[in-house]
PDB file of N, CA and C in Angstrom:
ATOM      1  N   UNK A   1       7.644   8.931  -5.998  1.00  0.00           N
ATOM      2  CA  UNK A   1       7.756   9.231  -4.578  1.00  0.00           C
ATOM      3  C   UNK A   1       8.115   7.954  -3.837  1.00  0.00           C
ATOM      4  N   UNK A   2       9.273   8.266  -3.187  1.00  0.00           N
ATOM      5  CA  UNK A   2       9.534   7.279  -2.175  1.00  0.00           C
ATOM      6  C   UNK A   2       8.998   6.987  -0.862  1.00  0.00           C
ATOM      7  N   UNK A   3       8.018   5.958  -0.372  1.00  0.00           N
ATOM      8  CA  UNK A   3       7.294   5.963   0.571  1.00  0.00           C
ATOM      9  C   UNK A   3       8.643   5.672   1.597  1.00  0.00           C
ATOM     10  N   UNK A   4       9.437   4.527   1.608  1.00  0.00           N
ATOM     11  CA  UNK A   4      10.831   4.623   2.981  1.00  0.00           C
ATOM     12  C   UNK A   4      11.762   4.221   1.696  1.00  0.00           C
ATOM     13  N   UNK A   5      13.257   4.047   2.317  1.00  0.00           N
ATOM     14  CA  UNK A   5      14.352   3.617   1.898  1.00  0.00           C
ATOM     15  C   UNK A   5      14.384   2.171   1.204  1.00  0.00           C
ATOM     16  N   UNK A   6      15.668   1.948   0.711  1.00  0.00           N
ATOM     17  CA  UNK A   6      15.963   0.757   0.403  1.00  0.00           C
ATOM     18  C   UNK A   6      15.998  -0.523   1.656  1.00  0.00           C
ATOM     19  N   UNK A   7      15.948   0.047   3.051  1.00  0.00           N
ATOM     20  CA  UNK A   7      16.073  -1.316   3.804  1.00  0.00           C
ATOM     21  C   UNK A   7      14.688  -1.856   4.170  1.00  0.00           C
ATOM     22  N   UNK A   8      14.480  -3.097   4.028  1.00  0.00           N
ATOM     23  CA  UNK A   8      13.330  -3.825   4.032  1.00  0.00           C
ATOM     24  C   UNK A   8      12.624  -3.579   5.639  1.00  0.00           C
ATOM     25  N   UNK A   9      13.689  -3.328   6.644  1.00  0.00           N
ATOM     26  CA  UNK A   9      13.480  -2.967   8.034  1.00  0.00           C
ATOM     27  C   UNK A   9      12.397  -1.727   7.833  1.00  0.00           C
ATOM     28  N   UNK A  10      13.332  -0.857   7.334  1.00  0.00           N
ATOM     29  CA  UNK A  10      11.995   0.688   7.509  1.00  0.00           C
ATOM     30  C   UNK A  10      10.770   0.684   6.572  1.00  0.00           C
ATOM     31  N   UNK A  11      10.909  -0.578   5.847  1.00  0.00           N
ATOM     32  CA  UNK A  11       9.587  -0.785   4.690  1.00  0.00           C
ATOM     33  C   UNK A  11       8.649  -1.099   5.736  1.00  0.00           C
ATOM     34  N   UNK A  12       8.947  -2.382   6.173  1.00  0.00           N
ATOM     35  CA  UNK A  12       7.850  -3.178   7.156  1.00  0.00           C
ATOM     36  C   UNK A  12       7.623  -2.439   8.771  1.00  0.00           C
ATOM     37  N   UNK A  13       8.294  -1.310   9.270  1.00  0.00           N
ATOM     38  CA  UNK A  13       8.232  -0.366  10.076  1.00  0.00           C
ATOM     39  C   UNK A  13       6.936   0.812   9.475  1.00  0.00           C
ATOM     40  N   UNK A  14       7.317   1.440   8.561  1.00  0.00           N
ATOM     41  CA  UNK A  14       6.090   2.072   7.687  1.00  0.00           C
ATOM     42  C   UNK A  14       5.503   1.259   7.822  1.00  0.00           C
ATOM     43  N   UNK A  15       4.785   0.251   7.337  1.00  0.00           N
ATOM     44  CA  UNK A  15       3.959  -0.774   6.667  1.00  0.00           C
ATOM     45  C   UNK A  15       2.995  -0.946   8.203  1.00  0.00           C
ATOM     46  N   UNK A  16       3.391  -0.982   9.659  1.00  0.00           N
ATOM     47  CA  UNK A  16       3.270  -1.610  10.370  1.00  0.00           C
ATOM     48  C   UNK A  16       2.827  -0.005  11.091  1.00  0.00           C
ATOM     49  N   UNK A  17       2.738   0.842  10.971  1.00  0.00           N
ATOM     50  CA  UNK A  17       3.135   1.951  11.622  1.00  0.00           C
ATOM     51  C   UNK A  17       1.649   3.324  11.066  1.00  0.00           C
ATOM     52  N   UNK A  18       1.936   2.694   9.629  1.00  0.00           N
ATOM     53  CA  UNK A  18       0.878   3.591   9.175  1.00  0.00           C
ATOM     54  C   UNK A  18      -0.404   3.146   8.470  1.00  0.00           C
ATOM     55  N   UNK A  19      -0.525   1.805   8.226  1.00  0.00           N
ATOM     56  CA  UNK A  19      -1.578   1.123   7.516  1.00  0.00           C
ATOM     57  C   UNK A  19      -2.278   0.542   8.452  1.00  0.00           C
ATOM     58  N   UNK A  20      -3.940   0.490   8.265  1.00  0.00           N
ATOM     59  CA  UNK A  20      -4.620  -0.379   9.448  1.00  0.00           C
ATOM     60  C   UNK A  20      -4.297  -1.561   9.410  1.00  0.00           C
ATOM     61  N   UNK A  21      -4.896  -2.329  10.382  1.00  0.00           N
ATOM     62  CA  UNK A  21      -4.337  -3.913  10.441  1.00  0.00           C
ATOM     63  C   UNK A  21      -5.086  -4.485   9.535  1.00  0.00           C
ATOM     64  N   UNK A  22      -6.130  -3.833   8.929  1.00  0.00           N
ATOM     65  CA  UNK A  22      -6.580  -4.662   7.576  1.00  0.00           C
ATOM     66  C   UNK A  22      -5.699  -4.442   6.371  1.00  0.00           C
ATOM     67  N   UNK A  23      -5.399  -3.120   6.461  1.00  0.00           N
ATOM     68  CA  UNK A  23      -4.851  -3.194   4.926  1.00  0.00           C
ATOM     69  C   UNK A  23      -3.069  -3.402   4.508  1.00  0.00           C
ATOM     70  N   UNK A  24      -2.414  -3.808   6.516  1.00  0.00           N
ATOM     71  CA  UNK A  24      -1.501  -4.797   6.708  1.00  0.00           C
ATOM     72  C   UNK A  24      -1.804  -5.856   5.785  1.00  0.00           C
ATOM     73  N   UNK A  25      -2.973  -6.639   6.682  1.00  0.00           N
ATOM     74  CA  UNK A  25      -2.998  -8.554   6.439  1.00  0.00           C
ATOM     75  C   UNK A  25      -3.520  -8.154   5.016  1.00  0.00           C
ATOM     76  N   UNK A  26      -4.223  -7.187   4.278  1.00  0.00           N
ATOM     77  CA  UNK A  26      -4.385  -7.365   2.635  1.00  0.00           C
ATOM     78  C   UNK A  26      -3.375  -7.341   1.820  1.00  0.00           C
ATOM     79  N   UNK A  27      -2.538  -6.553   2.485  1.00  0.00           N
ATOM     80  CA  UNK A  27      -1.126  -6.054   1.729  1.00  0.00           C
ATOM     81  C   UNK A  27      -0.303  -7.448   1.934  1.00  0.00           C
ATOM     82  N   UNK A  28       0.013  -8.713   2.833  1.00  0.00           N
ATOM     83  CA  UNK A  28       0.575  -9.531   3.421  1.00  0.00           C
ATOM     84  C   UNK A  28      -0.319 -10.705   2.430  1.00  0.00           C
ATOM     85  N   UNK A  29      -1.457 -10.890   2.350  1.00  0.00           N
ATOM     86  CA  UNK A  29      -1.872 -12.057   1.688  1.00  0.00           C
ATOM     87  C   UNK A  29      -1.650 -11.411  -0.353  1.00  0.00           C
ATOM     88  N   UNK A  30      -1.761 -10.567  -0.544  1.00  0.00           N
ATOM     89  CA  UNK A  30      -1.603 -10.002  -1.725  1.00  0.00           C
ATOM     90  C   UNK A  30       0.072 -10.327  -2.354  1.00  0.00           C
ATOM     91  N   UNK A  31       0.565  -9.810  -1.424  1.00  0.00           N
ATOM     92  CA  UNK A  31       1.697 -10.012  -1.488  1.00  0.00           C
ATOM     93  C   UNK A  31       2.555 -11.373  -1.538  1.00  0.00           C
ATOM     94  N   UNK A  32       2.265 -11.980  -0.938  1.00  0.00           N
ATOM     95  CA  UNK A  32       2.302 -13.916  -0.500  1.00  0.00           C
ATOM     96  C   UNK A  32       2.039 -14.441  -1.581  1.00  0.00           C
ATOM     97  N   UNK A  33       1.173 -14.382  -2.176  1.00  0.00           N
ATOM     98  CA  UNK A  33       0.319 -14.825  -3.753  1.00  0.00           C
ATOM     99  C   UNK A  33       1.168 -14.740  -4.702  1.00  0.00           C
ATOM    100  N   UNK A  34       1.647 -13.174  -4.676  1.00  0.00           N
ATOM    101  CA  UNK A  34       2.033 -13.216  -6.102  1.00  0.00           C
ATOM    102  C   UNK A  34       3.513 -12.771  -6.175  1.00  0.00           C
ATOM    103  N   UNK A  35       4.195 -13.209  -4.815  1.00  0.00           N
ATOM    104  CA  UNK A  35       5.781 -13.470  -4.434  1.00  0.00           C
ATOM    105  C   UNK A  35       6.539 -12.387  -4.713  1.00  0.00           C
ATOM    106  N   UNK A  36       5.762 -10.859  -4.183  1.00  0.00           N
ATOM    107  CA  UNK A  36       6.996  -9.629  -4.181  1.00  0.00           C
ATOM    108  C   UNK A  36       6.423  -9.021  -2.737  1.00  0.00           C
ATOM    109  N   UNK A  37       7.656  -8.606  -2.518  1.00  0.00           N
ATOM    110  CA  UNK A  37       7.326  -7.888  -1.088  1.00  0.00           C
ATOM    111  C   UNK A  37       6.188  -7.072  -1.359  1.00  0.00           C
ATOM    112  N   UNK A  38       5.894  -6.791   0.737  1.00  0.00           N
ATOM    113  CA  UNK A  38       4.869  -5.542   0.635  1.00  0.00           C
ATOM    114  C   UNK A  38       5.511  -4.505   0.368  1.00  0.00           C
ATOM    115  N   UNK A  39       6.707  -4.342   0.548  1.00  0.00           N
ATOM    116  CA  UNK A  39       7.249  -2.669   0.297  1.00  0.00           C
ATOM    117  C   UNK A  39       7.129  -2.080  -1.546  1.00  0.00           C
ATOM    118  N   UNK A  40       7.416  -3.711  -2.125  1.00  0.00           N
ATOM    119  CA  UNK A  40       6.992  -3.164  -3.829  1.00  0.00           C
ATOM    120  C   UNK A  40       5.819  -3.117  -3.991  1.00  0.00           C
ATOM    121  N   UNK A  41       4.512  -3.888  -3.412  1.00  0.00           N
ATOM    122  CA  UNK A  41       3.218  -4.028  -3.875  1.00  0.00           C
ATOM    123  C   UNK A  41       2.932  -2.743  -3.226  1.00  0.00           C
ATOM    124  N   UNK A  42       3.252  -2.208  -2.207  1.00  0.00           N
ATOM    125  CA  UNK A  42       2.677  -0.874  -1.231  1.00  0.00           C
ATOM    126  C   UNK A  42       3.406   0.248  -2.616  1.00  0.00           C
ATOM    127  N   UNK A  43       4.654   0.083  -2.892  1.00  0.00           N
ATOM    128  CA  UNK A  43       5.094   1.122  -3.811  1.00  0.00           C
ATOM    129  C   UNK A  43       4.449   1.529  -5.029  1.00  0.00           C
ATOM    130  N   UNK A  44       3.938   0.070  -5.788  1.00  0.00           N
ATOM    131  CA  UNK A  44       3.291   0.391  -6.860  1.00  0.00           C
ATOM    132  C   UNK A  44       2.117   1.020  -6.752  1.00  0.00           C
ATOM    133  N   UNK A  45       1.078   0.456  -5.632  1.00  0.00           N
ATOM    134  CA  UNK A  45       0.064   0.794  -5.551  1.00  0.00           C
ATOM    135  C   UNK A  45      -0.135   2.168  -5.730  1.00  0.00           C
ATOM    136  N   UNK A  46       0.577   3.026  -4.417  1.00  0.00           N
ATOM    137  CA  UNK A  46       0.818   4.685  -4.078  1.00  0.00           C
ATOM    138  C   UNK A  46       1.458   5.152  -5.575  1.00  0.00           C
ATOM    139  N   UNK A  47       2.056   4.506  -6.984  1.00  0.00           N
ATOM    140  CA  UNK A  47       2.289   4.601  -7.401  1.00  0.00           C
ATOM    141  C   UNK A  47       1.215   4.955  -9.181  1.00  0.00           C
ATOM    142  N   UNK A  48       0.441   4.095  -8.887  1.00  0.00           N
ATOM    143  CA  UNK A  48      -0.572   3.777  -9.686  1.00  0.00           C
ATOM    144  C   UNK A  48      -1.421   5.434  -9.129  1.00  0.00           C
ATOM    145  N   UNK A  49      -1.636   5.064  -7.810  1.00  0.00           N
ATOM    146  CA  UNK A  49      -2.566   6.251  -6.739  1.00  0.00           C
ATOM    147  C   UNK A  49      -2.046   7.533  -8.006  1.00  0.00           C
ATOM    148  N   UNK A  50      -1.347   7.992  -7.418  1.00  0.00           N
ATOM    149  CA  UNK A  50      -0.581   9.114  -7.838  1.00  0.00           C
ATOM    150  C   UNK A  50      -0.596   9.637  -9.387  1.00  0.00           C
ATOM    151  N   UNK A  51      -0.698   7.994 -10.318  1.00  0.00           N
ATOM    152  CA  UNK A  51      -0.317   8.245 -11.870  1.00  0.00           C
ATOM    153  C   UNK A  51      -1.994   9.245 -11.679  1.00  0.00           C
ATOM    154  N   UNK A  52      -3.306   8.734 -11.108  1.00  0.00           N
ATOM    155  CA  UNK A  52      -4.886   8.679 -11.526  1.00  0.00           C
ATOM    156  C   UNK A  52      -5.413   9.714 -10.376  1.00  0.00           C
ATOM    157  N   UNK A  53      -4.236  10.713  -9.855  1.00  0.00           N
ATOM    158  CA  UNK A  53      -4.412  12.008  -8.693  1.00  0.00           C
ATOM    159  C   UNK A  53      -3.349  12.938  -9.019  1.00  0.00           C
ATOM    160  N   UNK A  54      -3.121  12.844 -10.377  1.00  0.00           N
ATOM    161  CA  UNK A  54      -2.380  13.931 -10.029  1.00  0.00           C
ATOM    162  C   UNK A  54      -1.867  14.886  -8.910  1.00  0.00           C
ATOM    163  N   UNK A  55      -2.954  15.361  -8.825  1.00  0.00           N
ATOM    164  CA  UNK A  55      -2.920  16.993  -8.358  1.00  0.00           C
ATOM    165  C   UNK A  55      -2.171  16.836  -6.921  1.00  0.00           C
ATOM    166  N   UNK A  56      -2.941  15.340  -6.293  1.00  0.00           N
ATOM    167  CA  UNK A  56      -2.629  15.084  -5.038  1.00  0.00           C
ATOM    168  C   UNK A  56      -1.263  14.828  -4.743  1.00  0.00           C
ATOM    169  N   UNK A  57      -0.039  14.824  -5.989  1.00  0.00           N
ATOM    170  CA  UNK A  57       1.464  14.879  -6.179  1.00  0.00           C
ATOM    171  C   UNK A  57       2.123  16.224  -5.771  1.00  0.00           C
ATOM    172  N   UNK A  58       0.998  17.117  -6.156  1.00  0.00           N
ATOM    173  CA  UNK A  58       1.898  18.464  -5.221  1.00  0.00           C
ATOM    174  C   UNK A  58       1.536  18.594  -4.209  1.00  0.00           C
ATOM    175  N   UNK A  59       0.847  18.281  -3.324  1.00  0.00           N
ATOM    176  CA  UNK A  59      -0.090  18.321  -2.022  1.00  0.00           C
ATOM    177  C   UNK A  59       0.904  18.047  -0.986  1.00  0.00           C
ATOM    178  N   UNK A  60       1.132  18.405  -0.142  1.00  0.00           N
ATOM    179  CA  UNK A  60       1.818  18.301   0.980  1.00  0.00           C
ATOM    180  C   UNK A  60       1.619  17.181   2.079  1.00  0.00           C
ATOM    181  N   UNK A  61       0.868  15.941   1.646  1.00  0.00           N
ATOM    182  CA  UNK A  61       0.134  15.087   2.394  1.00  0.00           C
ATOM    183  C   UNK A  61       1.800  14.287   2.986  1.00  0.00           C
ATOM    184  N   UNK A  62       1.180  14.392   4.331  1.00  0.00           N
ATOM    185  CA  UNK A  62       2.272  13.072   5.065  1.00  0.00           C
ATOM    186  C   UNK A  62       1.788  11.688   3.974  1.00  0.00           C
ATOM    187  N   UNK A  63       3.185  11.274   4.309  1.00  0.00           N
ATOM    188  CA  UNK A  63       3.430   9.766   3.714  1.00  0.00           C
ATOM    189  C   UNK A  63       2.511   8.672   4.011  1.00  0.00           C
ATOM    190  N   UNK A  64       2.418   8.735   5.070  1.00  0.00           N
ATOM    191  CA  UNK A  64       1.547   7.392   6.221  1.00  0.00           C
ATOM    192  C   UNK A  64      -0.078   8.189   5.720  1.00  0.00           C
ATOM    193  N   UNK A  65      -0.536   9.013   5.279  1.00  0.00           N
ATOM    194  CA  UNK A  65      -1.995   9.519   4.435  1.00  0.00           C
ATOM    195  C   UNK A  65      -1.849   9.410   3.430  1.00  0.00           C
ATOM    196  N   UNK A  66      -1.178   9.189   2.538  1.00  0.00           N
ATOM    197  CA  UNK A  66      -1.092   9.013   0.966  1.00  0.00           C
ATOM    198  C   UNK A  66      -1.084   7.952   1.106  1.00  0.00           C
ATOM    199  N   UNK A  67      -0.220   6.787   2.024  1.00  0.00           N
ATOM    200  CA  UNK A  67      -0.333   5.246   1.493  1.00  0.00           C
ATOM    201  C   UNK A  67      -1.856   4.697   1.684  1.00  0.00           C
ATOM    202  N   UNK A  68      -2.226   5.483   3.224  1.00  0.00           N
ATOM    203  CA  UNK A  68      -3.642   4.824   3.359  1.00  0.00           C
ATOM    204  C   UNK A  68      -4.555   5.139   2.377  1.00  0.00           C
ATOM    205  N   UNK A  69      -4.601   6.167   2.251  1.00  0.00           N
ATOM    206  CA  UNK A  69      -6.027   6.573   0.733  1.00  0.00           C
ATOM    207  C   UNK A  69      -5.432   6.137  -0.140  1.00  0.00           C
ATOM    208  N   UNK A  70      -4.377   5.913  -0.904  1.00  0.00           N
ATOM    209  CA  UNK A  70      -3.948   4.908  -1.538  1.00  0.00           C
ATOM    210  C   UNK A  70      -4.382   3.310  -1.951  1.00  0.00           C
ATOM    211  N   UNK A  71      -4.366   2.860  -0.533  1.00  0.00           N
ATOM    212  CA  UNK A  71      -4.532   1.864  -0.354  1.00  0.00           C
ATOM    213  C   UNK A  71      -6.269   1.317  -0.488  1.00  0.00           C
ATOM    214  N   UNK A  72      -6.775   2.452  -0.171  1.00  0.00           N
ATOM    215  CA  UNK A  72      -8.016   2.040   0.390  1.00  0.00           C
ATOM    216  C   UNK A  72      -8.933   2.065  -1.173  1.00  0.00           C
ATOM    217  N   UNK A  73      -8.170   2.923  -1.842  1.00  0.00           N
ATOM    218  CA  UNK A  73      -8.753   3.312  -3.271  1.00  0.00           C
ATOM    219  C   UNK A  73      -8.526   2.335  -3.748  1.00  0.00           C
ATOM    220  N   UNK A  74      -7.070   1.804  -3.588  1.00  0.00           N
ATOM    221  CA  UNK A  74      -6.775   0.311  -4.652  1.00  0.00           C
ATOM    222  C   UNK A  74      -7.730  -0.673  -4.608  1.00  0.00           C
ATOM    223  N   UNK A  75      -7.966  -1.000  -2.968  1.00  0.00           N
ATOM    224  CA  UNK A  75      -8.486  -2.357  -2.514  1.00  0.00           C
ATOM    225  C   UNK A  75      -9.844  -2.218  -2.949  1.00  0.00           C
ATOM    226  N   UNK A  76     -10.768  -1.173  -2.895  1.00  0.00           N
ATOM    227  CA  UNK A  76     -11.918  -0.854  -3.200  1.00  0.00           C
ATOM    228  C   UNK A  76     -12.145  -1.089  -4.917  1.00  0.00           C
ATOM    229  N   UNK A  77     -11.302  -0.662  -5.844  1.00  0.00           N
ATOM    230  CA  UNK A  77     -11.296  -0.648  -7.187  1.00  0.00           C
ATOM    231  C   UNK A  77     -10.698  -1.792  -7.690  1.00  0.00           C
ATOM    232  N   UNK A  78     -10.156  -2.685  -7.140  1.00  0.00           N
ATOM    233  CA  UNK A  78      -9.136  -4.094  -7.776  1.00  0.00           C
ATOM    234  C   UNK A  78     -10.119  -4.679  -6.539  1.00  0.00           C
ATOM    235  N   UNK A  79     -10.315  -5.291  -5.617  1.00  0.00           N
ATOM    236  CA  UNK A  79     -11.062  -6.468  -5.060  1.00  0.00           C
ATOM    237  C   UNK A  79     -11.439  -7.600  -5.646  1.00  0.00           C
ATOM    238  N   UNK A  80     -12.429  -7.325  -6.835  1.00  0.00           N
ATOM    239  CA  UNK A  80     -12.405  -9.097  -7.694  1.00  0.00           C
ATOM    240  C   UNK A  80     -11.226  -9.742  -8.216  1.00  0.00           C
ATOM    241  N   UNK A  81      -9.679  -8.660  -8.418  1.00  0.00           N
ATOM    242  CA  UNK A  81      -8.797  -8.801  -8.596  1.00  0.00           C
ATOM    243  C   UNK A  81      -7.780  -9.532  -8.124  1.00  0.00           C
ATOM    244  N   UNK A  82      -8.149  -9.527  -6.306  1.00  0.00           N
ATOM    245  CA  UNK A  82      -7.304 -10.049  -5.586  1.00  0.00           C
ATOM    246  C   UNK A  82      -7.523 -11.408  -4.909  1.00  0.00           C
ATOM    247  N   UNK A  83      -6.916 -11.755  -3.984  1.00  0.00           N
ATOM    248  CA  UNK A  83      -7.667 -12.978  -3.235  1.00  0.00           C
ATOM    249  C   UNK A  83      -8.442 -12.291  -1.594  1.00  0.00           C
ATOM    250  N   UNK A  84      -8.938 -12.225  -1.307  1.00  0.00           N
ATOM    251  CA  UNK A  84     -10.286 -12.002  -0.289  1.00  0.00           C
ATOM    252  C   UNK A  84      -9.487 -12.238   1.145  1.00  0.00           C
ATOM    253  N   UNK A  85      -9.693 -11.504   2.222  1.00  0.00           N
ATOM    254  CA  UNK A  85      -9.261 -11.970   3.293  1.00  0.00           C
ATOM    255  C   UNK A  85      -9.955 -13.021   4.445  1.00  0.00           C
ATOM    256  N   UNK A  86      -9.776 -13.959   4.677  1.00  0.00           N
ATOM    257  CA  UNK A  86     -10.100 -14.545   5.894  1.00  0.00           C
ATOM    258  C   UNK A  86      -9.948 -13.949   7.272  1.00  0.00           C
ATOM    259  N   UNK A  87     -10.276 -14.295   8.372  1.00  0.00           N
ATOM    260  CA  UNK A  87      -9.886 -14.037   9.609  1.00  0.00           C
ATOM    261  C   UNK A  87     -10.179 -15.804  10.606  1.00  0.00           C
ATOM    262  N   UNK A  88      -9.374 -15.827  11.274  1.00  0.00           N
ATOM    263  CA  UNK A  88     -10.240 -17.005  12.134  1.00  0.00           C
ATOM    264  C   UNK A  88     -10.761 -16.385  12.969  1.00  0.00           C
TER     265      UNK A  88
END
């Protein structure tokens, strides 16, 4: 499943549009680290989501709700995995 297109514009439009501002700046420091965009790290993730939900592949869920529970499942289950967010 394709969350947007090939242009990096409507990646970071999604990205900015449907993810909270936490799991923006997680997706942004995650991403920074390990030098691939958010639109591939957001892809795999919803990607991974999907391999371990089946069912939730025929489901009719808007896009911008699949990335967030997506997301929220990843960050929750990989966390010692990643690097931790700051705030000032």
């Amino acid at each position: 499943m394709l969350l947007f297109d090939d242009s990096n514009e409507s990646a970071e439009a999604f990205i900015g549009d449907n993810l909270s501002l936490y799991q923006a700046r997680w997706l942004k420091v995650q991403s920074d680290a390990l030098g691939e965009s958010r639109a591939q790290l957001l892809e795999a993730i919803v990607k991974e989501w999907l391999l371990d939900h089946p069912e939730e592949a025929s489901r009719k869920l808007a896009r911008g709700d699949l990335a967030r529970r997506a997301m929220n499942e990843f960050m929750l289950h990989h966390h010692r995995e990643f690097l931790p967010l700051s705030f000032p």
